[in-house]
N, C-alpha and C. Protein backbone atom coordinates (compact mmCIF):
# COMPACT_ATOMS: atom_id res chain seq x y z
N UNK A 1 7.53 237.14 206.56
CA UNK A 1 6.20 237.06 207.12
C UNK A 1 6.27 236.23 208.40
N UNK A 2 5.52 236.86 209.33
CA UNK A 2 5.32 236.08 210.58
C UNK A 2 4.26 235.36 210.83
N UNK A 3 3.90 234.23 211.30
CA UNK A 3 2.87 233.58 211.88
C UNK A 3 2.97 233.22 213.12
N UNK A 4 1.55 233.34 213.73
CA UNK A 4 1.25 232.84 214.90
C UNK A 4 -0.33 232.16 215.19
N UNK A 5 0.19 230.88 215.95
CA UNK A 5 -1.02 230.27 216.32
C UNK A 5 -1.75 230.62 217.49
N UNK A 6 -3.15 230.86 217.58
CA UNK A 6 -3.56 231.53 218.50
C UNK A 6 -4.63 230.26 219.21
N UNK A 7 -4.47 230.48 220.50
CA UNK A 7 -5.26 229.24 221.52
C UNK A 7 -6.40 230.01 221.49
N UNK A 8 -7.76 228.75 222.14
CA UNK A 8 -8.46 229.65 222.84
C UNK A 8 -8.32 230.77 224.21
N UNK A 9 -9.34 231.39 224.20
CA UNK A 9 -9.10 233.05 224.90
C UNK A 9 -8.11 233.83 224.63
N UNK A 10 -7.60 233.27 223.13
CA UNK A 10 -6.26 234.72 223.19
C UNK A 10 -6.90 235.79 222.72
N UNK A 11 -5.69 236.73 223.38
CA UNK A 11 -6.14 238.24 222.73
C UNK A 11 -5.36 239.10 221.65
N UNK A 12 -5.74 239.71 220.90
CA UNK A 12 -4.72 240.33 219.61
C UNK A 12 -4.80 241.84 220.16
N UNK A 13 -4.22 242.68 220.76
CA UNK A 13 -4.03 244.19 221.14
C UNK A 13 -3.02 244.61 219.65
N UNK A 14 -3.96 245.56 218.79
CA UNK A 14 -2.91 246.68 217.83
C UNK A 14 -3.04 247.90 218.17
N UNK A 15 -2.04 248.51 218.42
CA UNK A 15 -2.43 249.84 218.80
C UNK A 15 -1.49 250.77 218.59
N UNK A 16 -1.38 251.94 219.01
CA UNK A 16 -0.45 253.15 218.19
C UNK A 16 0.37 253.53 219.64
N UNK A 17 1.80 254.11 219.27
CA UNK A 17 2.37 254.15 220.51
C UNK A 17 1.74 255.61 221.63
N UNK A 18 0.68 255.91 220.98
CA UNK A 18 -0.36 257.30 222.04
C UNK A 18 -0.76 256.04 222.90
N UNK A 19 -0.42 254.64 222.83
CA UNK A 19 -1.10 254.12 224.35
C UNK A 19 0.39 253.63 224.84
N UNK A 20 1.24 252.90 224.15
CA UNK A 20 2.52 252.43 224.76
C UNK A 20 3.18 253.41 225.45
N UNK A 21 3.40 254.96 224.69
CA UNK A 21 4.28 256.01 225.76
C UNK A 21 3.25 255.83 226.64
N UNK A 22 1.93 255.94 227.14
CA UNK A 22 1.55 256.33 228.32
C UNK A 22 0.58 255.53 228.97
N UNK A 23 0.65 254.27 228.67
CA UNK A 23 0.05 253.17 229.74
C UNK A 23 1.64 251.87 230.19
N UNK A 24 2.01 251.75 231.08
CA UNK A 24 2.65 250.78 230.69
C UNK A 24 2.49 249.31 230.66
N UNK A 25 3.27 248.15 230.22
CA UNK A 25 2.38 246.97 229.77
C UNK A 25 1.88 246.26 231.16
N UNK A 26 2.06 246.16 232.62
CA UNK A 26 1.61 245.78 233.27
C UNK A 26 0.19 246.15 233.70
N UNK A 27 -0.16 247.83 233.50
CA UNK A 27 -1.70 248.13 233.35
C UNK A 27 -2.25 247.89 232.22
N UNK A 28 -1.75 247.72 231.28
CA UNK A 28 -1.84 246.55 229.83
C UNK A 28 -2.73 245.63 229.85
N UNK A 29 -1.76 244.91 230.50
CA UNK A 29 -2.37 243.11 230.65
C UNK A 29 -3.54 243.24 231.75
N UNK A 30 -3.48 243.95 232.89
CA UNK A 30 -4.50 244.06 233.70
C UNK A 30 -5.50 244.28 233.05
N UNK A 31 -5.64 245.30 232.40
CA UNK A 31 -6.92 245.80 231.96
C UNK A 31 -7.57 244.64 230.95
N UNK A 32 -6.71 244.11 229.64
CA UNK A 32 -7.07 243.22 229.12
C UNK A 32 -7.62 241.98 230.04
N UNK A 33 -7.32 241.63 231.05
CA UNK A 33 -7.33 240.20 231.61
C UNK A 33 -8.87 240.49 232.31
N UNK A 34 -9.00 241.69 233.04
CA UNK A 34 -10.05 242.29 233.24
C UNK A 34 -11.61 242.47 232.87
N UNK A 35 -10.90 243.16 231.68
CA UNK A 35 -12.17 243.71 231.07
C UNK A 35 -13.17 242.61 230.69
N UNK A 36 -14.50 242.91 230.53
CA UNK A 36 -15.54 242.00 230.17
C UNK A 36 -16.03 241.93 228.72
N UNK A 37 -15.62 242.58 227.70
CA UNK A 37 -15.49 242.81 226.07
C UNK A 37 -14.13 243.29 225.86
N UNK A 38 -14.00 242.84 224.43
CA UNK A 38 -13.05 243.64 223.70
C UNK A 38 -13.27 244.93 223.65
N UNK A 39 -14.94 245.55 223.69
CA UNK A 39 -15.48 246.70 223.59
C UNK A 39 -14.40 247.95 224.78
N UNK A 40 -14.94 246.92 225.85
CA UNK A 40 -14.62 247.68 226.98
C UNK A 40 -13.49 247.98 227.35
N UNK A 41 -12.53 246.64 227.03
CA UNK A 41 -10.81 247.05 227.28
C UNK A 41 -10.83 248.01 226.23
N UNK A 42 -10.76 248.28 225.08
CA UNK A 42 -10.33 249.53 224.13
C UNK A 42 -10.77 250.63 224.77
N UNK A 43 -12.09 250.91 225.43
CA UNK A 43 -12.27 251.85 226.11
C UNK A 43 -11.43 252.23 227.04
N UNK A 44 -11.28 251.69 227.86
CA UNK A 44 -10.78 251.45 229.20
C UNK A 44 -9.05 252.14 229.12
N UNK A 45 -8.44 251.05 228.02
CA UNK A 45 -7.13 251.61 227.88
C UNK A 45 -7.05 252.94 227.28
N UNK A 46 -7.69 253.22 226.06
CA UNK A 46 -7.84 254.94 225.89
C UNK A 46 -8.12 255.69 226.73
N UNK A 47 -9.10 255.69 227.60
CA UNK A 47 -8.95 256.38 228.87
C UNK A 47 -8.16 256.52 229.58
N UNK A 48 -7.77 255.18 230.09
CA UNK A 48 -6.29 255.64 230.68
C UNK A 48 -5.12 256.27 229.94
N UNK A 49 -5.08 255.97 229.07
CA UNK A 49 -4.07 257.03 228.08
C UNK A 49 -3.89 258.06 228.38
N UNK A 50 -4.94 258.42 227.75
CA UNK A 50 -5.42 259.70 227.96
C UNK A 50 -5.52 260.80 229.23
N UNK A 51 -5.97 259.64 230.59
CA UNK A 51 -5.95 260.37 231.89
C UNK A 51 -4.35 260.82 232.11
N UNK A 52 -3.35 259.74 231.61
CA UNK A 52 -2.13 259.62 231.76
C UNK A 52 -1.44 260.97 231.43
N UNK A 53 -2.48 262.20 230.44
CA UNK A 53 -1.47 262.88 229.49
C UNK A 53 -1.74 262.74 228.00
N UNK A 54 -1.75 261.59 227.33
CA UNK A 54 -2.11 261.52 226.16
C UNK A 54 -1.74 262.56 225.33
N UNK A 55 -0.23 262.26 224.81
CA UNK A 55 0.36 263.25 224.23
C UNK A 55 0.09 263.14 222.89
N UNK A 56 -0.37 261.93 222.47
CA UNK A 56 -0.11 261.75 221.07
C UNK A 56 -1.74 260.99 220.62
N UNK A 57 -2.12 260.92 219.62
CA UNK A 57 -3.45 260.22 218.92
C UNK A 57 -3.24 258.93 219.93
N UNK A 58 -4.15 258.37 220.06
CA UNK A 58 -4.35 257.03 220.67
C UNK A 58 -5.30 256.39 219.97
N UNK A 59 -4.94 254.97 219.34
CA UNK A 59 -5.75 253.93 218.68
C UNK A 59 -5.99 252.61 218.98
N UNK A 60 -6.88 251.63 219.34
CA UNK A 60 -6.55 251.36 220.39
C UNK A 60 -7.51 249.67 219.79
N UNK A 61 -7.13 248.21 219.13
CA UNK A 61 -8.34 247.33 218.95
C UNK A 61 -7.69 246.27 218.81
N UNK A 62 -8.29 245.81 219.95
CA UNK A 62 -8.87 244.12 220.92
C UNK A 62 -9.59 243.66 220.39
N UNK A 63 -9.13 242.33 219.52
CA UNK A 63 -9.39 240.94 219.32
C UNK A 63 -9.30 240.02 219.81
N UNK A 64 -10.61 239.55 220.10
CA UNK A 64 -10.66 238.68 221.32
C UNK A 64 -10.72 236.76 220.64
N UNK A 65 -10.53 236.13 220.64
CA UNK A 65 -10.23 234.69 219.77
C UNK A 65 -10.89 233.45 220.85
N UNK A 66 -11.92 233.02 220.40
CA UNK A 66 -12.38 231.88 220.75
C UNK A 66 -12.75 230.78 220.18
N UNK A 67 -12.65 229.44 220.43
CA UNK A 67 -12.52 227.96 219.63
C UNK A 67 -13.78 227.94 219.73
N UNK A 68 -14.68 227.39 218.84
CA UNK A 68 -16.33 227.69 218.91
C UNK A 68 -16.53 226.03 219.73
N UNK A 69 -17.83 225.54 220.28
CA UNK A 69 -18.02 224.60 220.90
C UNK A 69 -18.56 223.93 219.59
N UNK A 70 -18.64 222.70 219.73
CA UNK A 70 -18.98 221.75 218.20
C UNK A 70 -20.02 220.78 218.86
C-alpha cells in the first residue's frame, strides 16, 4: 500500500489511458493549473482528448484538496 500526504491546493487527476495516449502531460498540468474547478479541468481535458482523436473511452476526475481556514 502506498501513501501520500497531500498539501494545500493539491490536485488528485485519475483517469483512463483514452486521456494519457492522447493529451500529453505538459497540456496536463496546464490545463489543471488553469482551470477554475475541478468541474472544468475534467471537461476541458476530455475535450481535448477527444479533439486529439480519442481512440479509446476517456474518464477523466479532479480532486481538488484544500486545508479549511480555522
Amino acid at each position: 500500500m502506498s501513501v501520500s500526504r497531500l498539501a494545500d491546493e493539491d490536485q488528485l487527476l485519475l483517469c483512463t489511458d483514452g486521456l494519457t495516449d492522447m493529451v500529453d502531460d505538459v497540456d496536463i498540468l496546464l490545463i489543471l493549473k488553469s482551470a477554475r474547478s475541478a468541474k472544468s479541468a475534467c471537461h476541458k481535458l476530455v475535450d481535448l482528448a477527444l479533439k486529439n482523436g480519442g481512440r479509446d473511452n476517456v474518464t477523466v476526475i479532479v480532486a481538488r484538496y484544500s486545508i479549511p481556514e480555522i
